[in-house]
Every structure is written in C-alpha cells, then in structure tokens.
Protein backbone atom coordinates (compact mmCIF):
# COMPACT_ATOMS: atom_id res chain seq x y z
CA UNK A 1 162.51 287.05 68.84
CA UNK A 2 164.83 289.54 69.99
CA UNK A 3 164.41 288.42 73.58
CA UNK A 4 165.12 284.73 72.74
CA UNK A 5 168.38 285.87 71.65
CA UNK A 6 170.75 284.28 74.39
CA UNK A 7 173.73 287.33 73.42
CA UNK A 8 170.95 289.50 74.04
CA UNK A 9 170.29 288.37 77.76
CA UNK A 10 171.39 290.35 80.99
CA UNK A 11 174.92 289.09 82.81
CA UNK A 12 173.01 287.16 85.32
CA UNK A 13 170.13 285.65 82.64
CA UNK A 14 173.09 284.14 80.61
CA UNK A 15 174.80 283.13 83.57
CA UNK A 16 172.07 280.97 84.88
CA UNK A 17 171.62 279.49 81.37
CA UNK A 18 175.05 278.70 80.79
CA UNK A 19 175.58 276.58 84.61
CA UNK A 20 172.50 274.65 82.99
CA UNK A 21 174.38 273.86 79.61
CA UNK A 22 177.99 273.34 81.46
CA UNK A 23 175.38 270.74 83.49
CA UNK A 24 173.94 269.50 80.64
CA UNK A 25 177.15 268.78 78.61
CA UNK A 26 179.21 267.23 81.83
CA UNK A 27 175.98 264.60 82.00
CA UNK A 28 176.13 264.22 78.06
CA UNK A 29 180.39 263.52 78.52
CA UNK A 30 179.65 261.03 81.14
CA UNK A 31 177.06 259.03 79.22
CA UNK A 32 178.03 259.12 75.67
CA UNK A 33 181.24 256.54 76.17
CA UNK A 34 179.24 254.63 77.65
CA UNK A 35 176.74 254.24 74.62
CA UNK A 36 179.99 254.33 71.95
CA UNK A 37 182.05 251.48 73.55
CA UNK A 38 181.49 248.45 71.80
CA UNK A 39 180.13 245.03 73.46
CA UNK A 40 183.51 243.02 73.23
CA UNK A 41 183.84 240.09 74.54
CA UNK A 42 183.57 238.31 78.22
CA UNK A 43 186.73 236.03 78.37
CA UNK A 44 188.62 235.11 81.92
CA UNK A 45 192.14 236.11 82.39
CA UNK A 46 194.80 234.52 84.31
CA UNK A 47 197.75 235.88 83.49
CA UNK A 48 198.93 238.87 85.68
CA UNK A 49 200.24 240.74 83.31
CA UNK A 50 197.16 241.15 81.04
CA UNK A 51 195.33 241.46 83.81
CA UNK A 52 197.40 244.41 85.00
CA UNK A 53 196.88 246.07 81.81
CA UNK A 54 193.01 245.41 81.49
CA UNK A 55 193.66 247.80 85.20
CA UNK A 56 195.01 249.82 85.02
CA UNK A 57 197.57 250.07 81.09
CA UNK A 58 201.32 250.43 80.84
CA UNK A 59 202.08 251.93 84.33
CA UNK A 60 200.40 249.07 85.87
CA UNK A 61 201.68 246.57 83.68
CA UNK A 62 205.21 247.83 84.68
CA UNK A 63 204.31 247.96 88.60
CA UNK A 64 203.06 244.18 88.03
CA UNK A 65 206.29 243.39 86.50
CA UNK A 66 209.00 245.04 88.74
CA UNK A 67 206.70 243.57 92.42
CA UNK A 68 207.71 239.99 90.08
CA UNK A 69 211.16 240.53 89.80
CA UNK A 70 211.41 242.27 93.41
CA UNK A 71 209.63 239.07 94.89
CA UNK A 72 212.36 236.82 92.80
CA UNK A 73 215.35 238.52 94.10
CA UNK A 74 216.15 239.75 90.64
CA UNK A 75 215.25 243.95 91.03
CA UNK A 76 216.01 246.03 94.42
CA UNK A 77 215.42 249.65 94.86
CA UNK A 78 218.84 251.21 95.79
CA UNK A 79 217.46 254.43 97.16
CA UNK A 80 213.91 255.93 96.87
CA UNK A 81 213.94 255.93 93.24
CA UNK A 82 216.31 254.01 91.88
CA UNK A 83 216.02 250.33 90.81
CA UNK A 84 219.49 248.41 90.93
CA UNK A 85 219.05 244.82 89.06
CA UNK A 86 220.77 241.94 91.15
CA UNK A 87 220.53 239.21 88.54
CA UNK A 88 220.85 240.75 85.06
CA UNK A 89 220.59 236.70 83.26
CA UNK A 90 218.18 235.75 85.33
CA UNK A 91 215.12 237.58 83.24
CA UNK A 92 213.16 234.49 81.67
CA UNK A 93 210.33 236.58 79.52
CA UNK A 94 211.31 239.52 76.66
CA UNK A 95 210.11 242.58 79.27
CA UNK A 96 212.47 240.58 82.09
CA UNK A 97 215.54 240.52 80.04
CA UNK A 98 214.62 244.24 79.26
CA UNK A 99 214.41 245.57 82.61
CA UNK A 100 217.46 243.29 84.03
CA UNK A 101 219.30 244.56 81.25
CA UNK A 102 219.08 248.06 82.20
CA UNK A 103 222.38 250.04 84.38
CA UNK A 104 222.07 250.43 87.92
CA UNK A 105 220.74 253.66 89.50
CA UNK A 106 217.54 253.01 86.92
CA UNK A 107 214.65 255.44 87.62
CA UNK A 108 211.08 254.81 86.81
CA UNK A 109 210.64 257.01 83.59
CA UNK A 110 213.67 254.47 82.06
CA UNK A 111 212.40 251.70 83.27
CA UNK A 112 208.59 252.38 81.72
CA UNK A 113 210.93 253.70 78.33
CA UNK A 114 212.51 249.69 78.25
CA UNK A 115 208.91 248.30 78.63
CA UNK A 116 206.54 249.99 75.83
CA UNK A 117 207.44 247.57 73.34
CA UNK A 118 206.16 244.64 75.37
CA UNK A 119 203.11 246.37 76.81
CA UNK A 120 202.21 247.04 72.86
CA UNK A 121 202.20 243.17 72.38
CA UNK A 122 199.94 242.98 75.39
CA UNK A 123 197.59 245.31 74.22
CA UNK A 124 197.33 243.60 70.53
CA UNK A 125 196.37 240.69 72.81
CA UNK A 126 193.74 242.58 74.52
CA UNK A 127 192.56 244.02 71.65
CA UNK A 128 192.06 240.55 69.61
CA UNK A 129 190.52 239.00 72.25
CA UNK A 130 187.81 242.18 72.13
CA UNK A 131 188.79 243.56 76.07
CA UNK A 132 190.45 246.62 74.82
CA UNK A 133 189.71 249.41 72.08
CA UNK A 134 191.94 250.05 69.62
CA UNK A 135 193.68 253.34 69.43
CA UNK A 136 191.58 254.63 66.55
CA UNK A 137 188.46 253.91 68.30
CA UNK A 138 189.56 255.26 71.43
CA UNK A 139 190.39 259.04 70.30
CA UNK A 140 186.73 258.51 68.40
CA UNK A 141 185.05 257.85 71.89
CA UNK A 142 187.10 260.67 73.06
CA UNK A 143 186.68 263.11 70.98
CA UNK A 144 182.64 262.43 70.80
CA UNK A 145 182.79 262.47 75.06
CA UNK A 146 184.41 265.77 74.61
CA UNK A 147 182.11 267.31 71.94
CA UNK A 148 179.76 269.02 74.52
CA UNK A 149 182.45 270.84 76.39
CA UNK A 150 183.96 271.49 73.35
CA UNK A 151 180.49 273.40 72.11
CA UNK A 152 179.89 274.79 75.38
CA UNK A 153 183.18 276.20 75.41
CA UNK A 154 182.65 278.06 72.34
CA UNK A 155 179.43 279.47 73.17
CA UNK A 156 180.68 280.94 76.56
CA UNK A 157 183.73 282.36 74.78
CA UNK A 158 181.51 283.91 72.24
CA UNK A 159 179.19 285.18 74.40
CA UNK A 160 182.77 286.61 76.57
CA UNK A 161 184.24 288.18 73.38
CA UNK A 162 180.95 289.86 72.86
CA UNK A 163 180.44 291.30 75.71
CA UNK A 164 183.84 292.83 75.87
CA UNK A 165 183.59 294.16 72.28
CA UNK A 166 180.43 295.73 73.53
CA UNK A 167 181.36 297.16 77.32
CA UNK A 168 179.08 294.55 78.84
CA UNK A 169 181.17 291.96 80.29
CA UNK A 170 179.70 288.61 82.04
CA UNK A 171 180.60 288.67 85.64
CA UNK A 172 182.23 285.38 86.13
CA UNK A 173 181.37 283.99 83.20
CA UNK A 174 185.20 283.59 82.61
CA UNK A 175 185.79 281.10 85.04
CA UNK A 176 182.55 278.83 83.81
CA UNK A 177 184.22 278.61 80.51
CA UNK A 178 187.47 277.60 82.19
CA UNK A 179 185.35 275.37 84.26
CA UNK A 180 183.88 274.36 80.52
CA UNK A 181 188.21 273.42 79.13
CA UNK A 182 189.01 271.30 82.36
CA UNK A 183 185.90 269.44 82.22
CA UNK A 184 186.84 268.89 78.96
CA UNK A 185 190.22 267.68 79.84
CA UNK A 186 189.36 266.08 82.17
CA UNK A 187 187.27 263.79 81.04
CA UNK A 188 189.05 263.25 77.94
CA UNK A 189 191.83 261.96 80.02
CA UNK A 190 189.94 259.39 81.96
CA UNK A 191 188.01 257.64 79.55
CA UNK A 192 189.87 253.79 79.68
CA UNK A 193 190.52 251.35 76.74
CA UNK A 194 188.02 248.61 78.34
CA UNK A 195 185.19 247.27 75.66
CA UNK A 196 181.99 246.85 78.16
CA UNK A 197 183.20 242.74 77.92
CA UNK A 198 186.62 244.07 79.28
CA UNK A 199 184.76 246.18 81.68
CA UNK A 200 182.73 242.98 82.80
CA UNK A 201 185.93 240.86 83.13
CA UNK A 202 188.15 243.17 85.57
CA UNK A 203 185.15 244.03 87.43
CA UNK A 204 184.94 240.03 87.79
CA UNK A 205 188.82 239.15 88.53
CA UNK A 206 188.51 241.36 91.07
CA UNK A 207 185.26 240.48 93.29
CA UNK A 208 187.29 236.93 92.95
CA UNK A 209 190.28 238.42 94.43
CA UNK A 210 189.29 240.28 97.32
CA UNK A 211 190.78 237.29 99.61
CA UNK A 212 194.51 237.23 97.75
CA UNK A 213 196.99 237.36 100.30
CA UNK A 214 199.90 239.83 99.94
CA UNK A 215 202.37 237.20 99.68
CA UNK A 216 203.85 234.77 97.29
CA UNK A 217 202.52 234.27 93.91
CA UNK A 218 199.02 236.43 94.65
CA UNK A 219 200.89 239.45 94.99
CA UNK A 220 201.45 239.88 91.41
CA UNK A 221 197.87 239.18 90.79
CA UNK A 222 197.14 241.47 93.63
CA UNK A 223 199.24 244.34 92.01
CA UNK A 224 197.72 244.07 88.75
CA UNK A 225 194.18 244.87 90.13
CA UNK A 226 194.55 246.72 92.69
CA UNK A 227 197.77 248.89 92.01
CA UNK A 228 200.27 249.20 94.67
CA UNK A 229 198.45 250.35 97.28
CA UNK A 230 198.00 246.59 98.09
CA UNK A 231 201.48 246.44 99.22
CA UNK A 232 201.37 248.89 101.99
CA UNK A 233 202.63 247.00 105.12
CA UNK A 234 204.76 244.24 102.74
CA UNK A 235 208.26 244.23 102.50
CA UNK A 236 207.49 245.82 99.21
CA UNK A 237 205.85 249.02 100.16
CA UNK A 238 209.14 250.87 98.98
CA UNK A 239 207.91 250.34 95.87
CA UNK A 240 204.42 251.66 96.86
CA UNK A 241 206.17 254.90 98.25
CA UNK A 242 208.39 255.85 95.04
CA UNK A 243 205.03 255.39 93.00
CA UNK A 244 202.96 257.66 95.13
CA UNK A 245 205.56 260.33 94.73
CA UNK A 246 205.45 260.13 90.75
CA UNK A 247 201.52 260.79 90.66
C-alpha cells in the first residue's frame, strides 16, 4: 500500500497527479454553480435600471444612471474624471436627487458611495421577483464553487511542507498550488447573482436589443446590457474612457 501513498511518490509522479486534480477541481468549480443556483423565475424587464443590474450589479446600475442624466443635460464630466452636476433640482427619482446633489469635481468612487442605498432597493426587487440570489445564498454557491481549489490547495501545500521537512522538494509544485489560490479566487469572484430564470431573462433582453440605436431613449437600455462599450463613437464615449481607466 506503500506505493499508493501519493506523499510517497517521486517529484515528477506527484506532479503529474496533481495537474490532473488542479484539472479536475477547475471543471468541478465551473459546474457546481451551475447545479446550486436555484430555478427562479422567467419575468420580462423593462425598466433600465433593473435591467442594468440583472448585467451587470451596482457599477452598471450607476453607468445606466449617470449616461441618463448626461443625455438630460443634468451631469457633465468636467475633466477625465470628474462629474460636475448642471441641474442639481432637476433629479426626479431618489438615486437622481442623490447624484445631482453631490459637489462639483465628483469622482466615480463618490458617486458609486451616493448610489448603494438605491441599488440595495433594486436588488430586493430582483430578488422578490426570483432573478437574483440573495446574499446568503450567494457566499453558499461560492464557497461550495470554491471547495475543490480549496482541497486541492491543501493537498499540494501538504505534500510542499513535506517535502521540505524531508529534503525532497517538488520541483514546481509551488507554482501549481499558487495556480490552485488564483483559481480559487478567481472563480469565487466571478460567480454572478443571476437565478437560472434571471440568467434566461438578460440573455433574452439582449438578443431583443441587438438593433437599439445609440441614441435617445435606447441608450440607457443599451448601457444597461451592454456596459459602456456601446457608447464608443457617441457624444458620450467620455464616459466610456474614464470607466475603462478604473478597471
């Protein structure tokens, strides 16, 4: 049984075993969320700003929200960064009056800061309606979606501490198990709050709205699906260009 034993194995024999279990728990990360989100519900959306949420969550709710007020004549970027409201009355909704209300010279991160507690009531809405997870299930599909790397992670770094204890070191096997933490991060930090109904719905909206225009009304709706990308070439793409140097 000795030979079974994988702390046992030669550098290169544990090597090739581990690749197969980083493999193996990358697939497993990938498909669990997808068997732990729950069904939901499959209900159209019209408004831009749930719609921008459903998208792409807070940031795009806010780059929905500011392309509005921009289009109105109510919000103007001063410089390359800094918003300068032109109308502060003229805000008609709770987020408006919220943005309006902030000083000139405004940068993004204050801006998002004025905006969470509207994007929360959006999200209840999303939530009821069964398009988004709640936050509690959410970390739970996380977590479980990170389980894998989590184990394989330990395993390599047992299997590292052994080897050093014992003058046989893994050639790199270090940089599998680092391989093994940003896998892990990474996926944590892109699995979205859609239900599979939510899922269904945005993919929907958006095979509609392939045709929108980037003018007028659509561009909000545009925004909200797409992100700002869509206003490359518009007399918004200033916009565009500040949010493309915050990512």
């Amino acid at each position: 049984m000795a030979g079974l034993d994988p702390f046992q194995l030669s550098g290169e024999q544990f090597l090739a075993i581990y690749a197969a279990l980083l493999l193996a728990a990358a697939a497993m990360a990938w498909v669990l969320p997808h068997w732990l989100r729950p069904d939901g519900r499959m209900l159209a959306l019209q408004h831009p700003f749930e719609l921008a949420c459903l998208a792409g969550g807070p940031t795009r709710y806010a780059e929905t929200l500011v392309v509005g007020l921009m289009q109105a004549g109510h919000l103007a970027l001063r410089d390359d960064r800094h918003f300068e409201p032109l109308r502060p009355t003229a805000g008609i909704s709770r987020a408006e009056v919220a943005v309006l209300g902030l000083p000139p010279g405004t940068d993004w991160a204050m801006l998002m800061t004025s905006l969470w507690s509207a994007v929360h009531w959006v999200e209840l809405r999303l939530i009821a309606r069964g398009l988004w997870l709640d936050r509690a299930e959410w970390w739970q599909i996380r977590g479980w979606a990170c389980l894998p790397y989590v184990l394989v992670l330990l395993f390599g770094a047992i299997r590292w501490e052994a080897g050093l204890l014992h003058h046989r070191p893994v050639p790199y096997l270090g940089w599998l198990v680092l391989a093994a933490l940003l896998g892990g991060v990474v996926r944590c930090a892109t699995i979205d709050r859609r239900t599979r109904g939510g899922s269904r719905v945005l993919a929907r909206a958006r095979r509609e709205a392939r045709n929108l225009r980037r003018d007028g009304e659509q561009v909000q709706i545009a925004v909200a699906l797409f992100g700002t990308e869509v206003l490359a070439g518009t007399p918004y793409e200033a916009l565009h260009r500040l949010r493309i140097r915050r990512r």
